[in-house]
C-alpha atoms as a PDB file:
ATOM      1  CA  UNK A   1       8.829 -13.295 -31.555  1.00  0.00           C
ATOM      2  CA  UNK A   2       7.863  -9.821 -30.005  1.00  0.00           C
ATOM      3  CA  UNK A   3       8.913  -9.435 -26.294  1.00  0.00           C
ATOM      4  CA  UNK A   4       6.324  -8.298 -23.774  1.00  0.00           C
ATOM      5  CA  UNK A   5       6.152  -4.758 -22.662  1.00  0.00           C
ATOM      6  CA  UNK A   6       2.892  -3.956 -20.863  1.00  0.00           C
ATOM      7  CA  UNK A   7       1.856  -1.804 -17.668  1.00  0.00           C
ATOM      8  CA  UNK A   8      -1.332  -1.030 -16.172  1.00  0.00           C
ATOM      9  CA  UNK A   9      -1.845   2.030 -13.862  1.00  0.00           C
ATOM     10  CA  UNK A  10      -4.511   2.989 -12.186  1.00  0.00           C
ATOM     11  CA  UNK A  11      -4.338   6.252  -9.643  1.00  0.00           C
ATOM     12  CA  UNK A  12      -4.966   9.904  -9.527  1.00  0.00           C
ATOM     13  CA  UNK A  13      -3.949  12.730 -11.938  1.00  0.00           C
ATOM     14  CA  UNK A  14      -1.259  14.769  -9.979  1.00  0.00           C
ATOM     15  CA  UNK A  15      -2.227  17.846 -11.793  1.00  0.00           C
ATOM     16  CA  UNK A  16      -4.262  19.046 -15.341  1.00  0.00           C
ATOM     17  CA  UNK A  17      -3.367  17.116 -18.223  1.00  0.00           C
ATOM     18  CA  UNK A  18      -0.798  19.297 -20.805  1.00  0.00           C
ATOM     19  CA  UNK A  19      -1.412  19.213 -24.088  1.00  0.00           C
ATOM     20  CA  UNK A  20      -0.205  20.844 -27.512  1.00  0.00           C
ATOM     21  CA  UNK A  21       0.678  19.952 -31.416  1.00  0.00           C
ATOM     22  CA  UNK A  22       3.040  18.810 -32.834  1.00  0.00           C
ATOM     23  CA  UNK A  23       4.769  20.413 -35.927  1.00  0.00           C
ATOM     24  CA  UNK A  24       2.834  17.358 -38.160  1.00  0.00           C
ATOM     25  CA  UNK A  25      -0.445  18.319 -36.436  1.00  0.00           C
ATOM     26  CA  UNK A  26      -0.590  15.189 -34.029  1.00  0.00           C
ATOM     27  CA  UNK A  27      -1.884  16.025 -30.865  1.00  0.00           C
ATOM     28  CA  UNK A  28       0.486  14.867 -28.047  1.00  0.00           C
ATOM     29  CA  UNK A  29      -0.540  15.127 -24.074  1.00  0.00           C
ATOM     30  CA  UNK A  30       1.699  14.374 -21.063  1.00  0.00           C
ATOM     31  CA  UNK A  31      -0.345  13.223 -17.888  1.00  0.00           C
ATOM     32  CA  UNK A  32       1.335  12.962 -14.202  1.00  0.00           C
ATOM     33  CA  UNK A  33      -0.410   9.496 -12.128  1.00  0.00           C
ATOM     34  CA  UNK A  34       0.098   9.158  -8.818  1.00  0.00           C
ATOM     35  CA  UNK A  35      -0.458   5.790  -7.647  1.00  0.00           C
ATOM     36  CA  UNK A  36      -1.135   4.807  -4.027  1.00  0.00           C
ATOM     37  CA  UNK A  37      -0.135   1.674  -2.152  1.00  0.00           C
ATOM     38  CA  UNK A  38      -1.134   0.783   1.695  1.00  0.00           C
ATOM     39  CA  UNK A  39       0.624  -2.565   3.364  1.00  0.00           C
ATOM     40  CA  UNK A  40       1.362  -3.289   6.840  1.00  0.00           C
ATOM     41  CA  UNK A  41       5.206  -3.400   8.016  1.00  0.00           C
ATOM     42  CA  UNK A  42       6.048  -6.531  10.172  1.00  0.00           C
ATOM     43  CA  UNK A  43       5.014  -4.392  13.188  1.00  0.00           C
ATOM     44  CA  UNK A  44       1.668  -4.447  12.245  1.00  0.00           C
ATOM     45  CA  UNK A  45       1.765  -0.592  11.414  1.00  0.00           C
ATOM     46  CA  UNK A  46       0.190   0.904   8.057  1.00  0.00           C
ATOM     47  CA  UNK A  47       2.596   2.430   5.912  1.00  0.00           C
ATOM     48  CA  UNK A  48       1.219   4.082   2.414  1.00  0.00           C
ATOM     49  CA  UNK A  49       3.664   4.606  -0.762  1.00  0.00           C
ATOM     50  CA  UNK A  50       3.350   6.603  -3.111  1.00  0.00           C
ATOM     51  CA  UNK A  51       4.633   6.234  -6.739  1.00  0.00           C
ATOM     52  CA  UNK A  52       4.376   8.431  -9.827  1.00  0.00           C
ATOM     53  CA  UNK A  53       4.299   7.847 -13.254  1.00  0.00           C
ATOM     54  CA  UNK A  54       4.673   9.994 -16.115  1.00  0.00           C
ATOM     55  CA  UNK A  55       1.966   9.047 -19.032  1.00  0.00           C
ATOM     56  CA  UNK A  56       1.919  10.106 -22.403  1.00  0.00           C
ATOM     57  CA  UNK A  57      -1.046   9.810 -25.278  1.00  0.00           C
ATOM     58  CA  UNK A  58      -0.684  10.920 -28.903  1.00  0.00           C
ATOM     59  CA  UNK A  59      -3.144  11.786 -31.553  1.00  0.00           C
ATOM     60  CA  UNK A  60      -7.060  10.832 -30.976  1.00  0.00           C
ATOM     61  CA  UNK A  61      -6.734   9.721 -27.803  1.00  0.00           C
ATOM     62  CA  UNK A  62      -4.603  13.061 -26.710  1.00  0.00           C
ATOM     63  CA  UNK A  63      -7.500  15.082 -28.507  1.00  0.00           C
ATOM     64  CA  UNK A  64     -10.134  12.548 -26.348  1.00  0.00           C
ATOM     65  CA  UNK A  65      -7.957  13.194 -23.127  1.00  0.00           C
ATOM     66  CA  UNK A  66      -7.609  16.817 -23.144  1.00  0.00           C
ATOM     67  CA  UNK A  67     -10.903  18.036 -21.825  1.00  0.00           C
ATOM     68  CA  UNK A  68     -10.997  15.284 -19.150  1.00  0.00           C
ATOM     69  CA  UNK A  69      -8.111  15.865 -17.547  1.00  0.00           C
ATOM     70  CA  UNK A  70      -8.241  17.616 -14.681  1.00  0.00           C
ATOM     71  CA  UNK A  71      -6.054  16.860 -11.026  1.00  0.00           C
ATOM     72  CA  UNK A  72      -7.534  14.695  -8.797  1.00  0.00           C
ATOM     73  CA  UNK A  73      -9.353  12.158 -11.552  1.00  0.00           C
ATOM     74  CA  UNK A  74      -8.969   8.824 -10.920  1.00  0.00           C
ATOM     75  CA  UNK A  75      -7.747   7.470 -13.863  1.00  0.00           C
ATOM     76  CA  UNK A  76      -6.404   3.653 -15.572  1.00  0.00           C
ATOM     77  CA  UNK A  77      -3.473   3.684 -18.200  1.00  0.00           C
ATOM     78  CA  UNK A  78      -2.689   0.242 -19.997  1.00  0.00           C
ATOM     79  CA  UNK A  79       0.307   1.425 -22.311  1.00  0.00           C
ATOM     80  CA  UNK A  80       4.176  -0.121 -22.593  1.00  0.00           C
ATOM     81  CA  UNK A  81       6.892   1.711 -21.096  1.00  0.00           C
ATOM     82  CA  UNK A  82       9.297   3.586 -23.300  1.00  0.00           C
ATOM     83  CA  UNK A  83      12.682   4.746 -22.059  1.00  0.00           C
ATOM     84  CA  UNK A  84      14.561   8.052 -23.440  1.00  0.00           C
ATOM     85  CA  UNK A  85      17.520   8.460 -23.400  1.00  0.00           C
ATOM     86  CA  UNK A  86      20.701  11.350 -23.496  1.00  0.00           C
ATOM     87  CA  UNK A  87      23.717  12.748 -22.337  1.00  0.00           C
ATOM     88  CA  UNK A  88      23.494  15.312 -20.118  1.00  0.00           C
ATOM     89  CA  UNK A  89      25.558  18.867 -20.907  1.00  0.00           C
ATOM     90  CA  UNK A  90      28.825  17.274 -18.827  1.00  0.00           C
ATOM     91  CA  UNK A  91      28.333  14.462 -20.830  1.00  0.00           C
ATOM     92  CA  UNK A  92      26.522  11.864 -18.513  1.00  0.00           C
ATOM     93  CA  UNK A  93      24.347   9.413 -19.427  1.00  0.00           C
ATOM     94  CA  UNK A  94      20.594   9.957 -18.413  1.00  0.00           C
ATOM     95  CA  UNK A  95      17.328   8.341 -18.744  1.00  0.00           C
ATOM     96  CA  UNK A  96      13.572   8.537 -17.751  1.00  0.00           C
ATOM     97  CA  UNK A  97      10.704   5.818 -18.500  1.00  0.00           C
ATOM     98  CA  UNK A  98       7.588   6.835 -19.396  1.00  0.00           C
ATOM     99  CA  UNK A  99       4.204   5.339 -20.183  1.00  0.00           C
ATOM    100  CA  UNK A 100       3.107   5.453 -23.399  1.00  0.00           C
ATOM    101  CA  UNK A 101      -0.821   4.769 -23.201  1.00  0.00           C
ATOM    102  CA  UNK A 102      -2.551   2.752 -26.020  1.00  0.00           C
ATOM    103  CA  UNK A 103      -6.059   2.615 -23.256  1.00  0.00           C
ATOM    104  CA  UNK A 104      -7.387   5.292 -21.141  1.00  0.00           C
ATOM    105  CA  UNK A 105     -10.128   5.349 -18.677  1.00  0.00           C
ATOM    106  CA  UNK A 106     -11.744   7.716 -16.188  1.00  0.00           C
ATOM    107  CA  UNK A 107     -13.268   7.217 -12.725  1.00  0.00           C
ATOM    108  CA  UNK A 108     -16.704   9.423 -12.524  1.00  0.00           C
ATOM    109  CA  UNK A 109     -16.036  13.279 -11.712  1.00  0.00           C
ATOM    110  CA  UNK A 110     -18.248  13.280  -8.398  1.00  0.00           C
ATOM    111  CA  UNK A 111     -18.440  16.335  -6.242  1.00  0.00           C
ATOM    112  CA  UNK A 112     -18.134  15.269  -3.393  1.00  0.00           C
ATOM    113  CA  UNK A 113     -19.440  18.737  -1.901  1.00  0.00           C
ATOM    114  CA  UNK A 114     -23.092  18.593  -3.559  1.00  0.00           C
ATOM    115  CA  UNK A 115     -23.546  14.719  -3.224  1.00  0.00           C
ATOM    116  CA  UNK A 116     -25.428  13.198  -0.561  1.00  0.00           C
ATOM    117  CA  UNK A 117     -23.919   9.695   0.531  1.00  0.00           C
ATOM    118  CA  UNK A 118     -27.054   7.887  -0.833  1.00  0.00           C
ATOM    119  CA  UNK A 119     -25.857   8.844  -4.018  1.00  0.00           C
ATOM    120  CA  UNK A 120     -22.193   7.956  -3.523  1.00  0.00           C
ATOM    121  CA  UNK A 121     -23.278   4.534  -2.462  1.00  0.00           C
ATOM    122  CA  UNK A 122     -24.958   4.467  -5.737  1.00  0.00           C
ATOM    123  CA  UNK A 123     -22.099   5.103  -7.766  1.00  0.00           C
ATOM    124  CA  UNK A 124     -19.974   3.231  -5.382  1.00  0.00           C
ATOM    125  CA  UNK A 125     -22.140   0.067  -6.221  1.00  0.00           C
ATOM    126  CA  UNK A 126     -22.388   0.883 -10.119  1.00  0.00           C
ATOM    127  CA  UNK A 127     -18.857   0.858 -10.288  1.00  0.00           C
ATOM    128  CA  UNK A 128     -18.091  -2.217  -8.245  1.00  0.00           C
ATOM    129  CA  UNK A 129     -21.118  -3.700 -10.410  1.00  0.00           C
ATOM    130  CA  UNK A 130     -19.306  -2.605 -13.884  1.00  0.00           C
ATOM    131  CA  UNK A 131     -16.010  -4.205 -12.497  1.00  0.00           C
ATOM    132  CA  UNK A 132     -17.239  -7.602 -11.949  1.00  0.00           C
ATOM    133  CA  UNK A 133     -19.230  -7.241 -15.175  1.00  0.00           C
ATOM    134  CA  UNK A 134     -15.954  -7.045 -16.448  1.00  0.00           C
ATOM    135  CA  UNK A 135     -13.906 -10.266 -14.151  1.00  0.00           C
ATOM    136  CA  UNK A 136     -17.114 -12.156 -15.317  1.00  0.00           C
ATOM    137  CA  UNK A 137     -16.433 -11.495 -19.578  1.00  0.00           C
ATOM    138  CA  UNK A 138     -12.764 -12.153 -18.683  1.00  0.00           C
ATOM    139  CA  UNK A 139     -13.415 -15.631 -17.013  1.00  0.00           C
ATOM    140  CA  UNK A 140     -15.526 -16.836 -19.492  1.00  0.00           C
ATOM    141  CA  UNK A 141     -13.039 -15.283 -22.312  1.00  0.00           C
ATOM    142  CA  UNK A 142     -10.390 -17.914 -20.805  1.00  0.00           C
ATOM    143  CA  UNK A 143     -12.872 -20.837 -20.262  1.00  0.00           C
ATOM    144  CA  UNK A 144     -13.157 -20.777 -24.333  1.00  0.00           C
END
């Protein structure tokens, strides 16, 4: 029986995407997340935390990433984590956990410059339309 490993992350690139070949010809990209969280402390105060993730996508989806990458997109992982590890040159143990994405989508580039907030409403509303869309397939997926 295979063991569950799954993660989903949805946040904001942290800067452009890097991306290169391997010797074999796969392409391989590496993708910084930053991930916001807001929750009030028992004073009643806001407090926001910040986590970052390190993502990485191989092959077709690399090649599909790489001209859609740039900092600030909001973007949503769903990989596995995958940890590396090695000793260090005094001979320590170290390790780092990474994402390794098997989905990848991105949140609508929007300037927000040029756009009027009519039209930010509108995509505001598409998306919020597209996401229940999606809770709606998901309910009736279980109900079969």
């Amino acid at each position: 029986m295979n063991q569950l490993n799954s993660t989903i992350i949805e946040g904001n690139l942290t800067r452009d995407g890097e991306f290169k070949e391997s010797p074999h010809g796969c392409k391989i990209g590496k993708l910084s997340i930053a991930v916001n969280r807001w929750y009030k402390s028992g004073d009643g105060k806001g407090i926001q935390e910040v986590s970052y993730f390190d993502v990485e996508v191989y092959g077709k989806m690399a090649e599909y990433c790489e001209s859609r990458t740039p900092k600030g997109r909001g973007i949503r992982v769903v990989g596995r984590l995958k940890q590396n590890r090695w000793k260090t040159i005094d001979g320590k143990n170290a390790s780092r956990v990474a994402v390794i994405a098997e989905h990848v989508e991105f949140k609508p580039l929007v300037n927000k410059k040029d756009s009027t907030s009519e039209e930010l409403a509108e995509i505001a509303e598409a998306n919020a339309a597209a996401t229940e869309e999606v809770y709606d397939e998901e309910e009736e997926a279980v109900a079969f």
